[in-house]
Protein backbone atom coordinates (compact mmCIF):
# COMPACT_ATOMS: atom_id res chain seq x y z
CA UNK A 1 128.88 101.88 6.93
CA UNK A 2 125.73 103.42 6.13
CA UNK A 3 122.19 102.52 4.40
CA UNK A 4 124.16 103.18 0.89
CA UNK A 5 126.56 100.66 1.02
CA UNK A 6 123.98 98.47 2.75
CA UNK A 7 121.68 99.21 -0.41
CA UNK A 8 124.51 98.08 -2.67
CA UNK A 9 124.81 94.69 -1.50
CA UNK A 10 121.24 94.09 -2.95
CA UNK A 11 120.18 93.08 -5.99
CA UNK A 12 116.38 94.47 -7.24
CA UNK A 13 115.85 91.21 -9.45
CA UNK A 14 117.02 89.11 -7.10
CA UNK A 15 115.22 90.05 -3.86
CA UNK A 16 112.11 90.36 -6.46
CA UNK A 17 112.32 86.58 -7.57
CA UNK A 18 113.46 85.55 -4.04
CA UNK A 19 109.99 86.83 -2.47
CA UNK A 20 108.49 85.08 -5.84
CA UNK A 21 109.92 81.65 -4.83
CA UNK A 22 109.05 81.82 -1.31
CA UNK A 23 106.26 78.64 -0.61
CA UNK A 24 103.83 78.04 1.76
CA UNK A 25 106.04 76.52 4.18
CA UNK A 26 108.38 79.38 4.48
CA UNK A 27 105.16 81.12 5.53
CA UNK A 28 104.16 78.52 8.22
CA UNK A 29 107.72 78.93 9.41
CA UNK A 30 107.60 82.92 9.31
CA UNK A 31 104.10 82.61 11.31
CA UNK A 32 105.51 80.08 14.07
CA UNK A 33 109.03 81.96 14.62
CA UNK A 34 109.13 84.02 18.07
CA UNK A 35 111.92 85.97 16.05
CA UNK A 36 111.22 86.87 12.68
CA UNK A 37 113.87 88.13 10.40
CA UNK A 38 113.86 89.84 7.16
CA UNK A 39 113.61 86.32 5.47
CA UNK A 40 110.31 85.93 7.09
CA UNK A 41 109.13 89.44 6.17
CA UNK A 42 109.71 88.11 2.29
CA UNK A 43 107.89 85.20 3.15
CA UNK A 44 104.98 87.21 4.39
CA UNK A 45 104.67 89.36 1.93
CA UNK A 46 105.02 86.92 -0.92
CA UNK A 47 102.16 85.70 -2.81
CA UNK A 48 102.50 82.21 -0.78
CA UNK A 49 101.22 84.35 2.04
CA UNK A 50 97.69 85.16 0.60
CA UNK A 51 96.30 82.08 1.47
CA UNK A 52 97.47 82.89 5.50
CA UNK A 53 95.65 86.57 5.34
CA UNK A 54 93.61 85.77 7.71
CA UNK A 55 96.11 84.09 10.62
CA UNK A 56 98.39 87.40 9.77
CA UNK A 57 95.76 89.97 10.47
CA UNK A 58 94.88 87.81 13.71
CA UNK A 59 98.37 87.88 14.72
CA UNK A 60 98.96 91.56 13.53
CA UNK A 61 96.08 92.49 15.92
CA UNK A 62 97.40 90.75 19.23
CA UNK A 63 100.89 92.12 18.37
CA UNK A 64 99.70 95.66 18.19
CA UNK A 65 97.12 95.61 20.98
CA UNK A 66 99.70 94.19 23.58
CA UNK A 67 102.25 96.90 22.25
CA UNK A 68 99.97 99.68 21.43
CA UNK A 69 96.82 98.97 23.28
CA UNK A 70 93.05 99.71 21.63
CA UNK A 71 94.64 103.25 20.35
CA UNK A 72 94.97 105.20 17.40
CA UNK A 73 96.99 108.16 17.39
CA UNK A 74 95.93 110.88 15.47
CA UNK A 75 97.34 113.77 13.44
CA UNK A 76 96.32 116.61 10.97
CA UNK A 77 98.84 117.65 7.95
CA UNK A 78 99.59 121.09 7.65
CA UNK A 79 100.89 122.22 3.77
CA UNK A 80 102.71 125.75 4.52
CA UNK A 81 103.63 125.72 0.74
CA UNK A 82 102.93 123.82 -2.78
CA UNK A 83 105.67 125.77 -4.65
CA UNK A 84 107.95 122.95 -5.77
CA UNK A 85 111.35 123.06 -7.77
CA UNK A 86 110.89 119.41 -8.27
CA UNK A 87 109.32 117.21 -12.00
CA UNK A 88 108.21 113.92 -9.70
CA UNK A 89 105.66 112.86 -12.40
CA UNK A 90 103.56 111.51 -9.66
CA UNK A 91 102.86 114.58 -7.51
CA UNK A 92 100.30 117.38 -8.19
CA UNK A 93 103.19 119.96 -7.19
CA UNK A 94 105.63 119.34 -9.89
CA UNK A 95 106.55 122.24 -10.86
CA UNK A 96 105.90 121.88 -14.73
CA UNK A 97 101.99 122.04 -13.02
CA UNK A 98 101.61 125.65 -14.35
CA UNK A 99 98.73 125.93 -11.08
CA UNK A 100 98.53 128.77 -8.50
CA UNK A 101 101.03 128.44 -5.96
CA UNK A 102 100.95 129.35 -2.28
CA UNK A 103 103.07 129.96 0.73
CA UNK A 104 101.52 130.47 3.97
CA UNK A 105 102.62 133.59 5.75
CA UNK A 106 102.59 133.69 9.89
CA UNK A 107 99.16 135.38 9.78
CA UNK A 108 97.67 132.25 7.40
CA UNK A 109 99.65 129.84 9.34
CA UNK A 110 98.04 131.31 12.69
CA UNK A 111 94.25 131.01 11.07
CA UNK A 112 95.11 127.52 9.80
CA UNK A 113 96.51 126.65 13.64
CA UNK A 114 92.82 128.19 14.54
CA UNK A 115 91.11 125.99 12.30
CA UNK A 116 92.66 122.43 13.28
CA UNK A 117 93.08 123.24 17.04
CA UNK A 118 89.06 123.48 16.75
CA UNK A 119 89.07 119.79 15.56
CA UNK A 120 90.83 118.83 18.84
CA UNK A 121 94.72 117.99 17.44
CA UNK A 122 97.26 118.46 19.04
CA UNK A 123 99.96 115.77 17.09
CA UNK A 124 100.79 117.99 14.01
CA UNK A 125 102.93 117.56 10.51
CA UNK A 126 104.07 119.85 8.03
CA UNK A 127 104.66 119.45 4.85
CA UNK A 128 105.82 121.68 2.05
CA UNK A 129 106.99 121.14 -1.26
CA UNK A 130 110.68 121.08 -2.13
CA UNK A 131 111.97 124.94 -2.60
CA UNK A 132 115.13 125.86 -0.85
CA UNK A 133 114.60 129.68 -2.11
CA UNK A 134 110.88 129.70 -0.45
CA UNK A 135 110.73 127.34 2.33
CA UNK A 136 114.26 127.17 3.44
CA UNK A 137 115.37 126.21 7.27
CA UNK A 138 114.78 130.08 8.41
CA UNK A 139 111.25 129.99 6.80
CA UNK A 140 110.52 126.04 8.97
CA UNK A 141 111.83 127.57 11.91
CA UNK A 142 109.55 130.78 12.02
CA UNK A 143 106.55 128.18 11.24
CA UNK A 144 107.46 126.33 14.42
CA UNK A 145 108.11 129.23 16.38
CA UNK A 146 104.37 130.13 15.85
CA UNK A 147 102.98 126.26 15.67
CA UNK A 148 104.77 124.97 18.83
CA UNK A 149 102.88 126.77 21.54
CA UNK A 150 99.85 124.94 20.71
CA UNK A 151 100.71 121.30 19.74
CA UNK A 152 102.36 118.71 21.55
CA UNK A 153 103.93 117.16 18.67
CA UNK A 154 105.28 118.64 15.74
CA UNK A 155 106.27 116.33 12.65
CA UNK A 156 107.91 117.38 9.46
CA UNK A 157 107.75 116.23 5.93
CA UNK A 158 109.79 118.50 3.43
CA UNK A 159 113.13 118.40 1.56
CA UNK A 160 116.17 116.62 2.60
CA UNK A 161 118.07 118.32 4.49
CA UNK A 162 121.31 118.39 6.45
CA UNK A 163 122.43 116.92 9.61
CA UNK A 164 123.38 120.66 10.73
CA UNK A 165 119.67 121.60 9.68
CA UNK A 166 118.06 118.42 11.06
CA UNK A 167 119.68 119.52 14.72
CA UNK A 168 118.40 123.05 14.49
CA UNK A 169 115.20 121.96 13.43
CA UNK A 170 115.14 119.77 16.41
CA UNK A 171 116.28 122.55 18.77
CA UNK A 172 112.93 124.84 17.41
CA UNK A 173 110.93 121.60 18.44
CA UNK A 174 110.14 119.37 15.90
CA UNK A 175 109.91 115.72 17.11
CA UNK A 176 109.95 113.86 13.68
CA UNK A 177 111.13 113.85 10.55
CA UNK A 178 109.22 111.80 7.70
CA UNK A 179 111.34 111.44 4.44
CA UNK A 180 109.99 108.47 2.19
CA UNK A 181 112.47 106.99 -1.00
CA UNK A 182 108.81 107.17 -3.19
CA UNK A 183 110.94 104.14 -4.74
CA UNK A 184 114.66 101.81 -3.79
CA UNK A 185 114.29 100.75 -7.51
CA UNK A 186 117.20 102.54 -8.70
CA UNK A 187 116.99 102.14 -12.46
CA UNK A 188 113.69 103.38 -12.77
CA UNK A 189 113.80 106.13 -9.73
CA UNK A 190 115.31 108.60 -12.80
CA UNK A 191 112.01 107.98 -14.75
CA UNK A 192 109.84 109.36 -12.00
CA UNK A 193 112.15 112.37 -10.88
CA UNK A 194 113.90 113.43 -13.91
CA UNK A 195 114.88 117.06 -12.85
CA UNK A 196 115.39 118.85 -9.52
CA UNK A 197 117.13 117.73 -6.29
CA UNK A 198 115.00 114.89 -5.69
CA UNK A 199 116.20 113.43 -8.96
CA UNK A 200 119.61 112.60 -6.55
CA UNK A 201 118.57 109.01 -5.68
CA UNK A 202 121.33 108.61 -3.36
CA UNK A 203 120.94 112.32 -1.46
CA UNK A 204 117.70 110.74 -0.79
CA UNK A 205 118.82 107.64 0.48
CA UNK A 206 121.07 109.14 2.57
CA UNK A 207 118.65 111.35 4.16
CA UNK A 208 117.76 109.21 7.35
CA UNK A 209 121.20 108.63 8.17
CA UNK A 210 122.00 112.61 8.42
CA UNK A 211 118.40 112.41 10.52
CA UNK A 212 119.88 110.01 13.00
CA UNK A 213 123.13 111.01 13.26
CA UNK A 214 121.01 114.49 14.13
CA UNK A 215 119.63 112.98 17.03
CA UNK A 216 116.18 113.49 15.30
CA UNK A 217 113.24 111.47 18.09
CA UNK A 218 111.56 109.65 15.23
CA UNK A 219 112.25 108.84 11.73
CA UNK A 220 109.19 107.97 9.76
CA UNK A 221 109.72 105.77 6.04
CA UNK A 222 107.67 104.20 3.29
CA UNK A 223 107.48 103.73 0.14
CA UNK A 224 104.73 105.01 -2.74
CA UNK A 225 102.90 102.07 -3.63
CA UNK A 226 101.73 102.04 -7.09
CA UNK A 227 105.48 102.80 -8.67
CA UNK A 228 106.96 99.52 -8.59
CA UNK A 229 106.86 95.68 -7.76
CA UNK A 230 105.44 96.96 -4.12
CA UNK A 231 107.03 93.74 -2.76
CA UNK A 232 110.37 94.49 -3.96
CA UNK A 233 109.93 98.07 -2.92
CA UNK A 234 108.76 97.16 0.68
CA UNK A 235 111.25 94.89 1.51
CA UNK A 236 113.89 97.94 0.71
CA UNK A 237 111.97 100.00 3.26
CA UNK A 238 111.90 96.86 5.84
CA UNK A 239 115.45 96.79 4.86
CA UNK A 240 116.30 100.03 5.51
CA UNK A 241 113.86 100.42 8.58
CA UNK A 242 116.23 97.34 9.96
CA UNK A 243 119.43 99.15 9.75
CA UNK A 244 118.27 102.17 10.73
CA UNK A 245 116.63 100.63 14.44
CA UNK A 246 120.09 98.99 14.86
CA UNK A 247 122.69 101.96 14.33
CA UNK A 248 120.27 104.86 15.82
CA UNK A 249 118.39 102.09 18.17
CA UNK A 250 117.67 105.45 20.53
CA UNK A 251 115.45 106.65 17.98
CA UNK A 252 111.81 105.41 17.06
CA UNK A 253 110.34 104.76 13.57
CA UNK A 254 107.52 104.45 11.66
CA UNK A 255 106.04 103.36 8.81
CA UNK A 256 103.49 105.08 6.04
CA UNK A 257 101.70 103.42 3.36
CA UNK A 258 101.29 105.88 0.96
CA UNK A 259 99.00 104.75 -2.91
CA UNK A 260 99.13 106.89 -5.69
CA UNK A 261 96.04 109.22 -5.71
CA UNK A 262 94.55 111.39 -8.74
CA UNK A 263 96.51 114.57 -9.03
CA UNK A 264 97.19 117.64 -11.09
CA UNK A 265 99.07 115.74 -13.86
CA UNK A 266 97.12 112.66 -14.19
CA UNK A 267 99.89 110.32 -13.47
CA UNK A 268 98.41 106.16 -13.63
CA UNK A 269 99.99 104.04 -11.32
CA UNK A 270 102.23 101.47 -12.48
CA UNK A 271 101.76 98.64 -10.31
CA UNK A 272 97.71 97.93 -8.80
CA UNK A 273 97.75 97.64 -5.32
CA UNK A 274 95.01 96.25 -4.03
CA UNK A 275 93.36 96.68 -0.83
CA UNK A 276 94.49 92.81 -0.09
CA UNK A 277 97.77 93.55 -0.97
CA UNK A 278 97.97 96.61 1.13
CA UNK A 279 96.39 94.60 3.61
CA UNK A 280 98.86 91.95 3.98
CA UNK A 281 101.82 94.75 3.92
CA UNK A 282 100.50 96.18 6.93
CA UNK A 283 99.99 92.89 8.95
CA UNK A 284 103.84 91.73 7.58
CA UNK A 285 105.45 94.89 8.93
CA UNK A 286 103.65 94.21 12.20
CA UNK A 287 104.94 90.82 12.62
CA UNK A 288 108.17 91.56 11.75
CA UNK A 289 108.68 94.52 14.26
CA UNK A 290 106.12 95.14 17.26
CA UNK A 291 107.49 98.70 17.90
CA UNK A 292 107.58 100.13 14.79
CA UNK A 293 104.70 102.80 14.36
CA UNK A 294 102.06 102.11 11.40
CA UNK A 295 100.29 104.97 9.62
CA UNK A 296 97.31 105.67 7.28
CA UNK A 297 96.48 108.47 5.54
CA UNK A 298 93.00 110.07 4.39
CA UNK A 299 94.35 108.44 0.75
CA UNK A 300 92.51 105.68 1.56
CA UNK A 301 88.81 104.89 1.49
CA UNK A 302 86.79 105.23 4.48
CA UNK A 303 85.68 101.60 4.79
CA UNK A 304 89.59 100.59 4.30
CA UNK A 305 90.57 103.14 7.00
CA UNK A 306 87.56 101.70 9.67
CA UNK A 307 88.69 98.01 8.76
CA UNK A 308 92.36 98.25 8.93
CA UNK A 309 92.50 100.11 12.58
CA UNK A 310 91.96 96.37 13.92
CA UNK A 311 94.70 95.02 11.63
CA UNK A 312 97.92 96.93 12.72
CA UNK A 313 97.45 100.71 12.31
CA UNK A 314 97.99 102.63 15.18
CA UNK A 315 98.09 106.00 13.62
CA UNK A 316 96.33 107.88 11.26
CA UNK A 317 95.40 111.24 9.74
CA UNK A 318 91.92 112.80 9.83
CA UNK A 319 89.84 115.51 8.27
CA UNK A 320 93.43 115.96 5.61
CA UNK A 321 93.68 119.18 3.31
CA UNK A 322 96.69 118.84 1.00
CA UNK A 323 96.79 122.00 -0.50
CA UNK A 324 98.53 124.93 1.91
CA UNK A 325 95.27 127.10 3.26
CA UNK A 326 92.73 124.47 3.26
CA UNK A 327 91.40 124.81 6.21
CA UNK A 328 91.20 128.54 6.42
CA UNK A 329 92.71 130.60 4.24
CA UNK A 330 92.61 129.60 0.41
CA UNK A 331 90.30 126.36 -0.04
CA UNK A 332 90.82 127.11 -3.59
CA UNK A 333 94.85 126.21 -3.82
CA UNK A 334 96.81 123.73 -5.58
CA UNK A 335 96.15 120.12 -3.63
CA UNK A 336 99.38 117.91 -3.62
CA UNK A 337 97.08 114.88 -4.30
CA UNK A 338 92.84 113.87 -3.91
CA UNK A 339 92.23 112.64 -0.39
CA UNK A 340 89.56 109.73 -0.20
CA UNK A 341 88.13 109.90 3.45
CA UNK A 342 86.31 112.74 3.87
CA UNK A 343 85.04 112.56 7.04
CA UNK A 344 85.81 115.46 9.52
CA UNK A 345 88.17 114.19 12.25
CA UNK A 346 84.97 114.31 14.78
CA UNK A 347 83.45 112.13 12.88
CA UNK A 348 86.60 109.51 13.02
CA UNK A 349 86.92 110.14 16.37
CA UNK A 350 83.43 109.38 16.82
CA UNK A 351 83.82 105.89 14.59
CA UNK A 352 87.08 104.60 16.84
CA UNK A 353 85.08 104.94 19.68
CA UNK A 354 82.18 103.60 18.38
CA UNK A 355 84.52 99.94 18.15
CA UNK A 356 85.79 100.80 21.69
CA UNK A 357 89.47 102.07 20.09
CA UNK A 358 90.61 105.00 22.10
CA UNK A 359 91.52 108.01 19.82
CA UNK A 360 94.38 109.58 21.21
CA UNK A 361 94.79 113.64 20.29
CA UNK A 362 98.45 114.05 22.44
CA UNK A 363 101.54 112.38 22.33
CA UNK A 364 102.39 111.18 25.77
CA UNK A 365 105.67 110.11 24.70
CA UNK A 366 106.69 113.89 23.70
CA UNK A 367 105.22 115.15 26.94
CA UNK A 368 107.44 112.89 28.65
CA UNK A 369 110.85 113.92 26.85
């Protein structure tokens, strides 16, 4: 059986109202359990929880300083392309955006490498748009034939793909593969994608399976928070996250927390998230799972991003472009979406050290493998 048929047993409205209903002693319970199930993770991120912030992001810090120590992992995004045969009404790529587009050839992509080895990484994720005729398997695999020599980890985040292409993407060297449902609400999932591949909810849904079953190292999820009832939305993920750690248990996961940002497009979110809400997300996917990596992006405001490292974040990006070029080659390009921390990642560095947090530029774990 996989995550589909899982998926189906699930009603949207129902989870929705059964987080609504959950009371305050359903959260004592979920915050005294030494083995919290997905009932628990409802409870916590109900709005019975609010109240209990405070014991959560206590908790939520011992958890991920006896699992993770006082580190933060971090990573730069590379975009080798913006071009984009997708309409997600959401994204500064979609391709009715009548912008400049870009591809990175391997001389860019070696100036770009240049550019963000100088800021010390050495953890690394791509990202493209979704264009099988421009950045296709052949076109990922000469990237990482030039990229690998000089990181230790190289993470992915581009179009679904198939198990076949997932295991020769692994042979070239990638590590991890980050595919995120934007959305479980299945109704409403046409409204946001209403042309293009990605407008096949269940292709997408499917997509971490075929990047288990590859053998893929890591599998990273989440959800875009500002769509939909982010409650109802996250437990999908946690959902998801659960079935995945139990059928491809050899395989490690993470978790991104992803709010709409201003983009080409103008697109308002839907649903507020608030910093408490986004708060309590990250200290209920902590409880619920120790292992499970937790990431921020430079979406967020710097004073979120310095607060939240003691909460349950133990990775993040730093000194972000989102357009393909922006660190070297074409400043000027088409950005997928406004990044809010600025900062360079020196100057991050410099702030997790400053609260005697470790930044950590390599991935021991690759190293190891």
């Amino acid at each position: 059986m996989g995550f589909k048929e899982i998926y189906n047993l699930y009603s949207w409205e129902e989870i929705k109202q059964s987080i609504n209903n959950k009371s305050s002693h359903d959260v004592e319970m979920a915050l005294s359990s030494n083995h919290r199930t997905l009932e628990d993770f409802k409870a916590l991120i109900s709005p019975a929880a609010v109240p209990f912030l405070e014991d959560m992001a206590q908790l939520s810090r011992q958890f991920t300083q006896k699992r993770f120590g006082k580190t933060i992992q971090m990573y730069a995004p590379l975009y080798l392309s913006n071009v984009c045969n997708n309409f997600c009404v959401y994204c500064g790529f979609n391709s009715d955006n009548k912008i400049k587009r870009k591809t990175l050839t391997p001389v860019e992509i070696s100036l770009e490498i240049a550019e963000i080895k100088k800021q010390g990484f050495n953890h690394i994720l791509l990202v493209t748009g979704e264009a099988r005729q421009t950045v296709h398997v052949d076109y990922f695999k000469k990237a990482i034939e030039i990229i690998k020599p000089h990181f230790a980890n190289i993470s992915v985040e581009v179009q679904p793909l198939e198990q076949d292409e997932y295991k020769e993407l692994q042979f070239a060297g990638v590590y991890a593969v980050l595919v995120y449902q934007e959305t479980y609400h299945k109704e409403k999932y046409p409204g946001y994608h209403p042309k293009g591949k990605k407008a096949n909810f269940e292709y997408r849904l499917e997509t971490p399976d075929r990047t288990g079953k590859a053998g893929m190292h890591k599998i990273g999820l989440g959800v875009l928070l500002g769509l939909e009832d982010w409650r109802t939305d996250s437990f999908f993920c946690a959902l998801h996250v659960d079935y995945l750690q139990k059928k491809y248990w050899q395989t490690k996961y993470s978790v991104s927390f992803p709010r709409i940002r201003p983009a080409q497009g103008a697109f308002a979110p839907n649903v507020l998230v608030s910093d408490r809400d986004l708060v309590q997300l990250i200290c209920a996917y902590r409880l619920i799972n120790e292992d499970v990596e937790l990431s921020i992006s430079t979406r967020e405001s710097q004073q979120f991003r310095n607060n939240i490292i003691r909460f349950g974040i133990n990775s993040m990006s730093a000194g972000s472009k989102t357009n393909p070029g922006g660190y070297a080659v074409d400043t000027g390009s088409l950005e997928q979406f406004a990044i809010s921390d600025e900062r360079s990642a020196h100057q991050i560095a410099e702030f997790i050290s400053g609260i005697n947090y470790e930044p950590v530029w390599k991935d021991w774990d690759k190293s190891f493998l």
